[in-house]
Every structure is written in C-alpha cells, then in structure tokens.
Protein backbone atom coordinates (compact mmCIF):
# COMPACT_ATOMS: atom_id res chain seq x y z
CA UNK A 1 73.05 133.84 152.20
CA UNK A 2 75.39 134.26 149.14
CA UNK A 3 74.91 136.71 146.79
CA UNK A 4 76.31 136.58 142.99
CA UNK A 5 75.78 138.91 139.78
CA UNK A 6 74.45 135.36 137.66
CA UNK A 7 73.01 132.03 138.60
CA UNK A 8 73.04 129.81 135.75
CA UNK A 9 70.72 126.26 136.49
CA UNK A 10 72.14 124.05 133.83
CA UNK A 11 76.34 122.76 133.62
CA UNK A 12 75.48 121.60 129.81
CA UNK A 13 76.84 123.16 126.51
CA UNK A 14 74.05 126.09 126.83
CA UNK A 15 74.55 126.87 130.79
CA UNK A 16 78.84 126.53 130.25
CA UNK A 17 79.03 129.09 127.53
CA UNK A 18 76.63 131.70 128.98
CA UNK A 19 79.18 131.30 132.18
CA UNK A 20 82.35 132.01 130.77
CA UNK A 21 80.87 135.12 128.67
CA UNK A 22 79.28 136.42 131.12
CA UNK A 23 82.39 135.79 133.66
CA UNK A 24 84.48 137.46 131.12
CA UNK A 25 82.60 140.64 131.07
CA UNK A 26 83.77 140.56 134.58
CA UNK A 27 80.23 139.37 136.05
CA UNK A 28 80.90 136.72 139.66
CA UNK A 29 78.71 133.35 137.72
CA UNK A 30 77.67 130.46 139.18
CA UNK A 31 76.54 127.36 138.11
CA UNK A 32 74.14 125.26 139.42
CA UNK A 33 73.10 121.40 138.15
CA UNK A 34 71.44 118.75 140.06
CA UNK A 35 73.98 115.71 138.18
CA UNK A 36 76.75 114.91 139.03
CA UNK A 37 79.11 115.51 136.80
CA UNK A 38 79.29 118.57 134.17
CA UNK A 39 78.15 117.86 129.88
CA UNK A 40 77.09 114.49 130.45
CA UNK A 41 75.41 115.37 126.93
CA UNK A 42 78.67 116.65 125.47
CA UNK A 43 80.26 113.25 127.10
CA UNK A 44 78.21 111.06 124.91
CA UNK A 45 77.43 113.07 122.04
CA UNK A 46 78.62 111.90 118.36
CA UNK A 47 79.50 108.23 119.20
CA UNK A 48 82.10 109.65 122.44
CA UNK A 49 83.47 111.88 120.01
CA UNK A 50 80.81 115.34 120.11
CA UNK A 51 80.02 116.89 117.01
CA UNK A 52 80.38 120.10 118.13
CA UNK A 53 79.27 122.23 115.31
CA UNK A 54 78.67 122.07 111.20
CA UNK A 55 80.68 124.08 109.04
CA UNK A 56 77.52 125.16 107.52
CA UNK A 57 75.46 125.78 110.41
CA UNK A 58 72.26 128.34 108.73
CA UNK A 59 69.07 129.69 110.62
CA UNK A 60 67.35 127.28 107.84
CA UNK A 61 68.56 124.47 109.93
CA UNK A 62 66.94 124.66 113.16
CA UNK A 63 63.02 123.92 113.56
CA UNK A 64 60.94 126.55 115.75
CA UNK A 65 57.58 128.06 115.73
CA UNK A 66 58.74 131.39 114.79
CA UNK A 67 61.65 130.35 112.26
CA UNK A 68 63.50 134.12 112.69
CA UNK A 69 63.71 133.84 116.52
CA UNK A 70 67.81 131.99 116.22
CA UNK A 71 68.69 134.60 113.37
CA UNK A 72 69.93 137.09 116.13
CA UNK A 73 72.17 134.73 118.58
CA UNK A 74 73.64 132.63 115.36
CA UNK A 75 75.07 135.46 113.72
CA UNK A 76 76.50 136.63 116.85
CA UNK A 77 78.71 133.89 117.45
CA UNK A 78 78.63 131.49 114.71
CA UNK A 79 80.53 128.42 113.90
CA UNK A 80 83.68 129.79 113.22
CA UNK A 81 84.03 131.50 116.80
CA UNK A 82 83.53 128.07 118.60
CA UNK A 83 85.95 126.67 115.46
CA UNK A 84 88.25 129.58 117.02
CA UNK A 85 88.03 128.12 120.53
CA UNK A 86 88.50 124.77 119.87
CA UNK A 87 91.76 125.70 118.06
CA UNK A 88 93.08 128.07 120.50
CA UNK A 89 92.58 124.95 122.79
CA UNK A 90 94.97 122.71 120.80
CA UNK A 91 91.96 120.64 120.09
CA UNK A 92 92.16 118.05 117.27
CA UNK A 93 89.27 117.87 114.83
CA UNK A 94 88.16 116.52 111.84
CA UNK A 95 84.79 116.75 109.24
CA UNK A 96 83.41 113.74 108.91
CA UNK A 97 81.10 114.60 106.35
CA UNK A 98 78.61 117.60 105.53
CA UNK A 99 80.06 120.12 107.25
CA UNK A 100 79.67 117.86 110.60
CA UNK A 101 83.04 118.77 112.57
CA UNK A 102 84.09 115.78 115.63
CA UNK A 103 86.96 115.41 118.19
CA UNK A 104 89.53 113.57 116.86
CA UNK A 105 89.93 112.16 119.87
CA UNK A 106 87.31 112.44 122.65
CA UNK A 107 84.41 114.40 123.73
CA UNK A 108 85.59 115.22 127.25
CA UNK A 109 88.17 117.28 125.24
CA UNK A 110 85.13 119.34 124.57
CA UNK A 111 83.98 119.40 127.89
CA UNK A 112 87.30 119.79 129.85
CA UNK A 113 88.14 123.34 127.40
CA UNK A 114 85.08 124.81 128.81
CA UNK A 115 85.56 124.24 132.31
CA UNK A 116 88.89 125.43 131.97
CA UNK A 117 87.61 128.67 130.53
CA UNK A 118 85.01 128.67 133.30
CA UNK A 119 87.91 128.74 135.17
CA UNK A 120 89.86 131.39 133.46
CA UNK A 121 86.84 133.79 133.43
CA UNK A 122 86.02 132.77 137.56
CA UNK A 123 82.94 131.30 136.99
CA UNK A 124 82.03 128.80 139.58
CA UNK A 125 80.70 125.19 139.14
CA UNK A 126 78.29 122.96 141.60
CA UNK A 127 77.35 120.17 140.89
CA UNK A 128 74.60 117.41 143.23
CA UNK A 129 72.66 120.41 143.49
CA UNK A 130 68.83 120.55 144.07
CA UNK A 131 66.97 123.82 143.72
CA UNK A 132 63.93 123.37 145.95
CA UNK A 133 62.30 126.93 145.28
CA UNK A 134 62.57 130.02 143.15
CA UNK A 135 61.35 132.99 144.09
CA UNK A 136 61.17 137.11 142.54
CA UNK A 137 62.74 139.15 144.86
CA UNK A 138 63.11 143.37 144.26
CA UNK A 139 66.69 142.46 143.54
CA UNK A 140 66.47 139.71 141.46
CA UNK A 141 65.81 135.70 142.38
CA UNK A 142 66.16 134.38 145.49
CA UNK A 143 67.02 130.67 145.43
CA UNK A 144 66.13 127.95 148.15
CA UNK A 145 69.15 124.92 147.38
CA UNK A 146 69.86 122.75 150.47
CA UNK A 147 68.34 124.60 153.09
CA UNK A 148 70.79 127.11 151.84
CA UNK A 149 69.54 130.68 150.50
CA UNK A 150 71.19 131.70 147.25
CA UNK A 151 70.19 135.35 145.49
CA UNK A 152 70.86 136.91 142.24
CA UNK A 153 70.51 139.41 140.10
CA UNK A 154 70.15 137.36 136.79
CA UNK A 155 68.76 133.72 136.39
CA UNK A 156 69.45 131.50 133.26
CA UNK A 157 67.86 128.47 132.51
CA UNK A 158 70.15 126.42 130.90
CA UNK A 159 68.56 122.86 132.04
CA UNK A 160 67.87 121.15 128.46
CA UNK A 161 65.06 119.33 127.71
CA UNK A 162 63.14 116.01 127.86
CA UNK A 163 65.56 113.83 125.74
CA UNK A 164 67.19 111.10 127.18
CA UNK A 165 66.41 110.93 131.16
CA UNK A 166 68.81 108.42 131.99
CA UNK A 167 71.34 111.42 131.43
CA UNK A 168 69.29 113.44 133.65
CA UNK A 169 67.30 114.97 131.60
CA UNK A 170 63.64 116.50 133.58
CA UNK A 171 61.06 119.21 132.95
CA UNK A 172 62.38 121.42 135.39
CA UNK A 173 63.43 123.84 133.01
CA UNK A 174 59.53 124.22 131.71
CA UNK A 175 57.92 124.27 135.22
CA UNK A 176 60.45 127.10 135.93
CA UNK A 177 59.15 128.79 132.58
CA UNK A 178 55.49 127.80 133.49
CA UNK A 179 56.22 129.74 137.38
CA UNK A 180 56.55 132.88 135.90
CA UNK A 181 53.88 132.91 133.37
CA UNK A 182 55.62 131.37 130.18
CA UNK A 183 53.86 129.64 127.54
CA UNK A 184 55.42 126.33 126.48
CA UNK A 185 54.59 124.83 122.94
CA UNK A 186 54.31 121.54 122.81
CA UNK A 187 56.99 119.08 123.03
CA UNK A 188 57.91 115.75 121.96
CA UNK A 189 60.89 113.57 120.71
CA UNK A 190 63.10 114.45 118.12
CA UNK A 191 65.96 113.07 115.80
CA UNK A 192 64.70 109.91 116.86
CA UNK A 193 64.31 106.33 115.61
CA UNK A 194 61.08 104.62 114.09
CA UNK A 195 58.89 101.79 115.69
CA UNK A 196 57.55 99.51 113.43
CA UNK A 197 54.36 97.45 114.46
CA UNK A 198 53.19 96.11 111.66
CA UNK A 199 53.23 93.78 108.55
CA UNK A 200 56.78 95.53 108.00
CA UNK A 201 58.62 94.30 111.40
CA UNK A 202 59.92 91.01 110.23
CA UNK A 203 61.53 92.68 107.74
CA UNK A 204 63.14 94.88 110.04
CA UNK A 205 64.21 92.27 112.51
CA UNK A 206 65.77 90.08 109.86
CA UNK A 207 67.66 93.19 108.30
CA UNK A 208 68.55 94.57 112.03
CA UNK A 209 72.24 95.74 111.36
CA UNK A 210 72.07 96.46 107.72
CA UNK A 211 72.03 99.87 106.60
CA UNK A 212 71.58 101.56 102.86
CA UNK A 213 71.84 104.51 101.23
CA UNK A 214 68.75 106.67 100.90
CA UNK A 215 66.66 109.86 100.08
CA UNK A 216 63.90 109.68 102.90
CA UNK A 217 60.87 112.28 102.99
CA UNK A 218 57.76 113.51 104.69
CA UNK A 219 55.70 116.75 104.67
CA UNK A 220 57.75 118.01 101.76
CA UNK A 221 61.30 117.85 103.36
CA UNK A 222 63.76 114.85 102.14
CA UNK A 223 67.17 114.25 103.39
CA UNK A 224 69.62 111.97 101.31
CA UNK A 225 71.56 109.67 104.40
CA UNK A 226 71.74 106.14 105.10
CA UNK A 227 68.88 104.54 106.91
CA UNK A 228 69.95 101.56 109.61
CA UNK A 229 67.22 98.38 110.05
CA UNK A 230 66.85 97.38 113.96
CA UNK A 231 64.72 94.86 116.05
CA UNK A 232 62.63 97.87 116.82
CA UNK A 233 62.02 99.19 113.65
CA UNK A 234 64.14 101.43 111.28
CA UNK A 235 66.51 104.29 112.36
CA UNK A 236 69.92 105.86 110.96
CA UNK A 237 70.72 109.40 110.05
CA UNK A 238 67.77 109.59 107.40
CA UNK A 239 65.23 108.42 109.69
CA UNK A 240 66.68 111.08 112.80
CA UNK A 241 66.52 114.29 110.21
CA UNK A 242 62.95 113.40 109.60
CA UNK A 243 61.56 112.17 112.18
CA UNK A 244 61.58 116.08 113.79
CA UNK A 245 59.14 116.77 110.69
CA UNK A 246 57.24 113.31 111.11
CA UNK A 247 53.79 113.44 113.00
CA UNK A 248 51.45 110.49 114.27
CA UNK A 249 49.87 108.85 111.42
CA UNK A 250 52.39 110.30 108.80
CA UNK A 251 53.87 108.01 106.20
CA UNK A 252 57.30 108.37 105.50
CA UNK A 253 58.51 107.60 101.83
CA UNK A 254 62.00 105.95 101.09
CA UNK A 255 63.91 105.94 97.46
CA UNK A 256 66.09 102.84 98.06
CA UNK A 257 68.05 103.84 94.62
CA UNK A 258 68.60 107.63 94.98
CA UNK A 259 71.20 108.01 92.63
CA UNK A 260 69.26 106.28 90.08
CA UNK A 261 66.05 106.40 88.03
CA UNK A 262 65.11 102.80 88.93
CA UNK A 263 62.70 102.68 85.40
CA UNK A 264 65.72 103.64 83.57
CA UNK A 265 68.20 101.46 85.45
CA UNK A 266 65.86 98.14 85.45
CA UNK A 267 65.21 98.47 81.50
CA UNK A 268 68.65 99.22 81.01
CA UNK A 269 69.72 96.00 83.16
CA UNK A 270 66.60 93.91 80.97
CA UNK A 271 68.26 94.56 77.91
CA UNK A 272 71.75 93.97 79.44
CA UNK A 273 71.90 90.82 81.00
CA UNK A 274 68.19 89.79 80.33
CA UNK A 275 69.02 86.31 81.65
CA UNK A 276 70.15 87.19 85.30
CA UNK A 277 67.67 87.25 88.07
CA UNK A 278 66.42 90.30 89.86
CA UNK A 279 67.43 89.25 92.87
CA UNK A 280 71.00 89.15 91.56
CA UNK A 281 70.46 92.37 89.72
CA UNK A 282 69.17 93.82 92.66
CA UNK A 283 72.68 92.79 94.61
CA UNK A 284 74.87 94.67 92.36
CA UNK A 285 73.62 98.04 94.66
CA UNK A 286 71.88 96.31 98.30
CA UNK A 287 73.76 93.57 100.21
CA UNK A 288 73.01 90.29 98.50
CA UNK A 289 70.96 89.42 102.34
CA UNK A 290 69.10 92.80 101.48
CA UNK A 291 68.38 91.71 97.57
CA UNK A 292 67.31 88.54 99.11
CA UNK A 293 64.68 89.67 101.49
CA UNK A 294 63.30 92.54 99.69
CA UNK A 295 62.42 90.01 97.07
CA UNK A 296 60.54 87.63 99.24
CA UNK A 297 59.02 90.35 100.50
CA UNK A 298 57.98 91.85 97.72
CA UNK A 299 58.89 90.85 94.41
CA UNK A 300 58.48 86.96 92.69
CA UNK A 301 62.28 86.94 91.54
CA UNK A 302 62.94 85.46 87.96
CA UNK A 303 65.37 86.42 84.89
CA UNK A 304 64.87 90.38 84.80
CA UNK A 305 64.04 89.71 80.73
CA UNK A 306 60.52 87.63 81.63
CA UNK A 307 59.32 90.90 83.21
CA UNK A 308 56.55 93.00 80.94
CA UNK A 309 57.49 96.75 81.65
CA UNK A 310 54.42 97.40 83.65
CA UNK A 311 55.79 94.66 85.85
CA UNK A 312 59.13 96.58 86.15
CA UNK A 313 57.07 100.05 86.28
CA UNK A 314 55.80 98.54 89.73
CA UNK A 315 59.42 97.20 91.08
CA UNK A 316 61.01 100.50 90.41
CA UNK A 317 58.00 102.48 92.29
CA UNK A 318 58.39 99.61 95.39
CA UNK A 319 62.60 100.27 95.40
CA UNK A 320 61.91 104.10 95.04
CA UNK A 321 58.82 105.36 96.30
CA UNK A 322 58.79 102.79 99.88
CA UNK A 323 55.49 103.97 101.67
CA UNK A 324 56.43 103.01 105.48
CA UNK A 325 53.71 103.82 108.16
CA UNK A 326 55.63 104.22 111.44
CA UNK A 327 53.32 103.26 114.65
CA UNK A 328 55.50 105.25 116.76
CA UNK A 329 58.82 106.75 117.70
CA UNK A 330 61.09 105.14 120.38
CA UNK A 331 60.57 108.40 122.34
CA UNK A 332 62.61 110.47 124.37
CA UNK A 333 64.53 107.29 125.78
CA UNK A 334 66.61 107.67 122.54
CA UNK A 335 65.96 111.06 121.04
CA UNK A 336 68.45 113.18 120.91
CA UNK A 337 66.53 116.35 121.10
CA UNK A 338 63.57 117.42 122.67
CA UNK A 339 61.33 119.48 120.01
CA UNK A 340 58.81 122.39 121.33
CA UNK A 341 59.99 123.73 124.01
CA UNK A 342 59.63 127.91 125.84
CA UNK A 343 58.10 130.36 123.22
CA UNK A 344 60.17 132.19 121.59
CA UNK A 345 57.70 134.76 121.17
CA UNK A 346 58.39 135.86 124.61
CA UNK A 347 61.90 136.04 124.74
CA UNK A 348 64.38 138.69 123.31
CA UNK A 349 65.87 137.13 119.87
CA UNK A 350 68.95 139.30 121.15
CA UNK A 351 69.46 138.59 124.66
CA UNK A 352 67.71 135.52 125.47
CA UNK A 353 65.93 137.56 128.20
CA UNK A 354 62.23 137.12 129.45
CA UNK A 355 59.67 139.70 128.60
CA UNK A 356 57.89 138.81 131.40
CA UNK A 357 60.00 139.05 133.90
CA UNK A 358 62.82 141.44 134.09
CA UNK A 359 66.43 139.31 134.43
CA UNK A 360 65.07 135.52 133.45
CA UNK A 361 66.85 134.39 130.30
CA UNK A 362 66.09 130.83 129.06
CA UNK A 363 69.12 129.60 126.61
CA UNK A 364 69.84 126.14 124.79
CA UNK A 365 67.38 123.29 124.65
CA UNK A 366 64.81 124.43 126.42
CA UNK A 367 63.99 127.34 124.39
CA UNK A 368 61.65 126.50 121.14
CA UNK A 369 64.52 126.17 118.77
CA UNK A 370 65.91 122.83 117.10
CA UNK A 371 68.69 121.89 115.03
CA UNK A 372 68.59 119.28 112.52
CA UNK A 373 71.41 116.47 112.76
CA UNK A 374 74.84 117.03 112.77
CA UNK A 375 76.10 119.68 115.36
CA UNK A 376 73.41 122.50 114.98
CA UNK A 377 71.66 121.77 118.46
CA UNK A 378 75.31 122.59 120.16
CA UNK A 379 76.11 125.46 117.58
CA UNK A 380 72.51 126.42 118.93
CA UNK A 381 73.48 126.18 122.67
CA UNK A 382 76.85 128.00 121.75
CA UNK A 383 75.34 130.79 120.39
CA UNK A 384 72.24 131.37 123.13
CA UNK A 385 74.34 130.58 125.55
CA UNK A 386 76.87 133.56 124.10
CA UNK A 387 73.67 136.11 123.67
CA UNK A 388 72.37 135.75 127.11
CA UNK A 389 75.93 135.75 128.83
CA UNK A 390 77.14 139.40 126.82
CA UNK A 391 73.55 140.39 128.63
CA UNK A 392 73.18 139.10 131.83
C-alpha cells in the first residue's frame, strides 16, 4: 500500500496545476491518468500551438447553470498569473487576436513548463494507469489501480470531459461524481461544428474551404468571426462560439455583410454603377466563387439598376439576416468542449471541494463550467485547478 497527502486522476491542464500548487504548499501529490502520455489536450490545442489563456478572460465568458459559481477560482488566479508563468518560463507568445494569447512556437512548450514545475514542487506523474475501484475510507480514499492499493487523504478529479475520445476522453470523471451521490446536468457537445442535411448542403459542399466574415446569432447572443463552409456543413470560429448556445431545432441567423447596412450599401451601389451585375457587385466583398453561388442559389443576377427596391429590400435581408436550420452538430468527435457537466451547486465556489463528501474536489472540465472560444476553458482549468490545490 502507498500512502500520499493528494491523488489527482487527471495529467491534463486542470489535474497539472492543482499538482504543483498543492506540491508547493509542501503536500506529497500524485498523479494518476489512464493515457499515455501527459496534456494530450494541451498537445493539440490551438492548431499545435495552445491558446493558453485570453487577455480578457471575465466570469461573463464561461457558460454554467449557476453563472457565479467560476467568480471565486478566476479571481484567484487570473490570466495574468499563468501570463506570469509562462514568462518566468522563457516562453514565447504572441496575441493573435481578441485577447487570444498562443505559443509562438509549440504547445508542448506549454506542457513541458508544467511538468517541470511538477517536478520542482515533487509532485509525481503516472501515466497507463487504470483505476479499477474507489472507495471512502475513515482516512480518506482508498484506491484499487493494478491490483495495487493506493490511499489518500484528498481525491481530485481532474479527468475532463466527453469531447474528443480519440484523445482519451471517457465519462469516468461523472460515474466517479455519480458514486458518491453527485448530480450531473446534462451534457452535450460544445464549440462545435454544424451538420447540414438539407436543401442547404450543396451549397456547403461546393463552398467547402471558403470562409467569410460574419456576425452569427441564436437565443439572443451574436458573435462577429469568420464562418468556414465544409462537406459536412458549416463551421469556423462563429459557428464554435454559438453552437454552446444552439439547441436542437434552433435556427441560427448569419449577417454575411456585418460591417454594412446591406439596404444602404445595395442602393448606394444601384445608383453607382447601375449597369454592373449583382453578382459582380456582390464580389467586391465575397470571393467571386462565393458571389457566384450565392446567386444561383438565391438571387436571378442582372445589372443591380433593373432591380425595384423591394427586390433589393429582399437581397439585403437574404445577405444579412441568413436563416440556417442546422440538423445536427458533428458531436463530441470534434467538439472541443464538453458542456454540462458536475453541479456546481454542490461544490465549494472556493475550494473546488465536495459538499457531499468531505476531501473530493472535482476541478477543470468536468465541473459545470464552460468557456467560450479562445483560451477561457484552460484559463478555467488554471484557475480550478489553483483553488482546489491551495485546499487540498
């Protein structure tokens, strides 16, 4: 039997952070994960390149049944302290845009700092592990891993959530929550890309590769990004912010021209260049393959002057109020986040502990709480991981 202070299931951004604070305080930390290597979600996050944080990470940028539950943790270690790291670390960085800070070179940079500080605060990592059982004990947890008895006096879940299971992603994390009399709200994909079914999928497929600058919106949130066309359907950062706001059935509704009022900007181009077709009008802002298709998909292209103005009334509503009826999402093969997740009503905003059971924190992912796009889910796992490893 070995014996040790903290047991944290989960060698992800959450799980690595609550180790090293909690191994600085002193506390003997190990880590448990059932992969085989540590952050294979850091690995591939941001393109290979992990955006690690947002300059203006905000509680109003994270989704959760109770939306005060991340105020605690956030302002505890914010953006700036894992900034702080990063450059004590030697690491270069850069904002690419929105506050949305990357590696300038790789993510394992991101990665290999926190094992090294793992290492400086003696916390332990061990990896191809598979917990079989977990059990209360007096003490703490008792934990069966390859016929081998492990016991602790604090347990953190740090195991993520649902998204992307070729990375390893499972449930365990809920079934451990579910064990001990935790209520999880529902879950399902987030920041994910669009299926499209119907009448609208040729479109798609013949634009697959093109991508356009947009204001996209649904149950009265909108986020300006581009959107990206693909065989599938339609995805790009647009279509990721708001597909965690997006439910079955929902339409979504796209302003192709949102830096213009397309009334104003089609009358102004009539009495401009009244000779020159729409679809060449129409090229001037979308890629003249875009102009193309979106009038022989929806418009009967002609010089812009032989257009009455209730005929351009009902172009400009087309190009800026799009009414798309997704049939799905591509699930949580491709999302990035998993949404729903351990209620947050029954954990400690401050420590991340259980208030069911005396010594069970549940940090990162798992835990009911998700960021938008654009380094708030790690800024998230930064700071829970922090709270729960200054308590454990």
């Amino acid at each position: 039997m070995s014996h040790h202070d903290v047991i944290v299931i989960g060698a992800g951004a959450a799980g690595l952070m609550c180790a090293i604070t909690a191994g600085n305080r002193g506390r003997n930390v190990l880590v448990l994960d059932h992969a085989n290597k540590a952050g294979k979600k850091i690995l591939m996050s941001g393109g290979g390149r992990c955006n690690f944080t947002n300059m203006y990470s905000e509680p109003e940028n994270f989704l959760s049944h109770n939306p005060h539950f991340c105020k605690s943790a956030l302002a505890r270690y914010t953006q700036w302290d894992f900034i702080a790291l990063v450059e004590k670390h030697g690491i270069p960085y850069h904002e690419k845009k929105l506050g949305q800070l990357f590696c300038d070179n790789k993510a394992s940079d991101i990665l290999g700092m926190l094992l090294s500080e793992c290492d400086d605060a003696g916390a332990k990592v061990r990896l191809d592990t598979t917990i079989d059982k977990i059990e209360k004990t007096e003490q703490g947890f008792a934990l069966n891993v390859a016929n081998a008895l492990l016991t602790c006096d604090s347990l953190v879940i740090a195991t993520g959530a649902l998204s992307i299971p070729t990375m390893g992603a499972t449930g365990f994390g809920y079934d451990v929550a579910r064990q001990f009399g935790h209520s999880i709200l529902s879950t399902r994909a987030g920041l994910v890309p669009f299926v499209i079914t119907n009448k609208l999928k040729p479109l798609c497929e013949a634009l697959s590769g093109s991508s356009v600058d947009t204001t996209v919106s649904c149950n009265g949130k909108a986020f300006r990004e581009n959107i990206l066309f693909t065989h599938r359907g339609i995805s790009g950062p647009a279509i990721l912010q708001i597909s965690s706001f997006w439910r079955e059935g929902d339409e979504i509704e796209v302003n192709l021209l949102p830096s213009n009022d397309a009334q104003r900007w089609l009358t102004d181009e009539q009495i401009g260049r009244p000779n020159t077709e729409l679809r060449t009008v129409l090229s001037d802002i979308f890629t003249k393959k875009m102009a193309t298709l979106f009038c022989e998909n929806w418009f009967d292209s002609k010089p812009i002057k032989q257009y009455t103005p209730a005929e351009l009334e009902t172009i400009a509503k087309q190009l800026s109020e799009w009414k798309i009826k997704p049939s799905g999402t591509e699930g949580y093969r491709t999302a990035e986040v998993t949404l729903g997740g351990v209620d947050t009503d029954e954990l400690s905003s401050k420590t991340m502990m259980s208030n069911k059971v005396d010594g069970l924190y549940f940090i990162g992912e798992v835990v009911d709480v998700t960021g938008w796009l654009g380094g708030f889910n790690f800024q998230w796992s930064w700071s829970s991981g922090h709270a729960a490893g200054e308590s454990v």
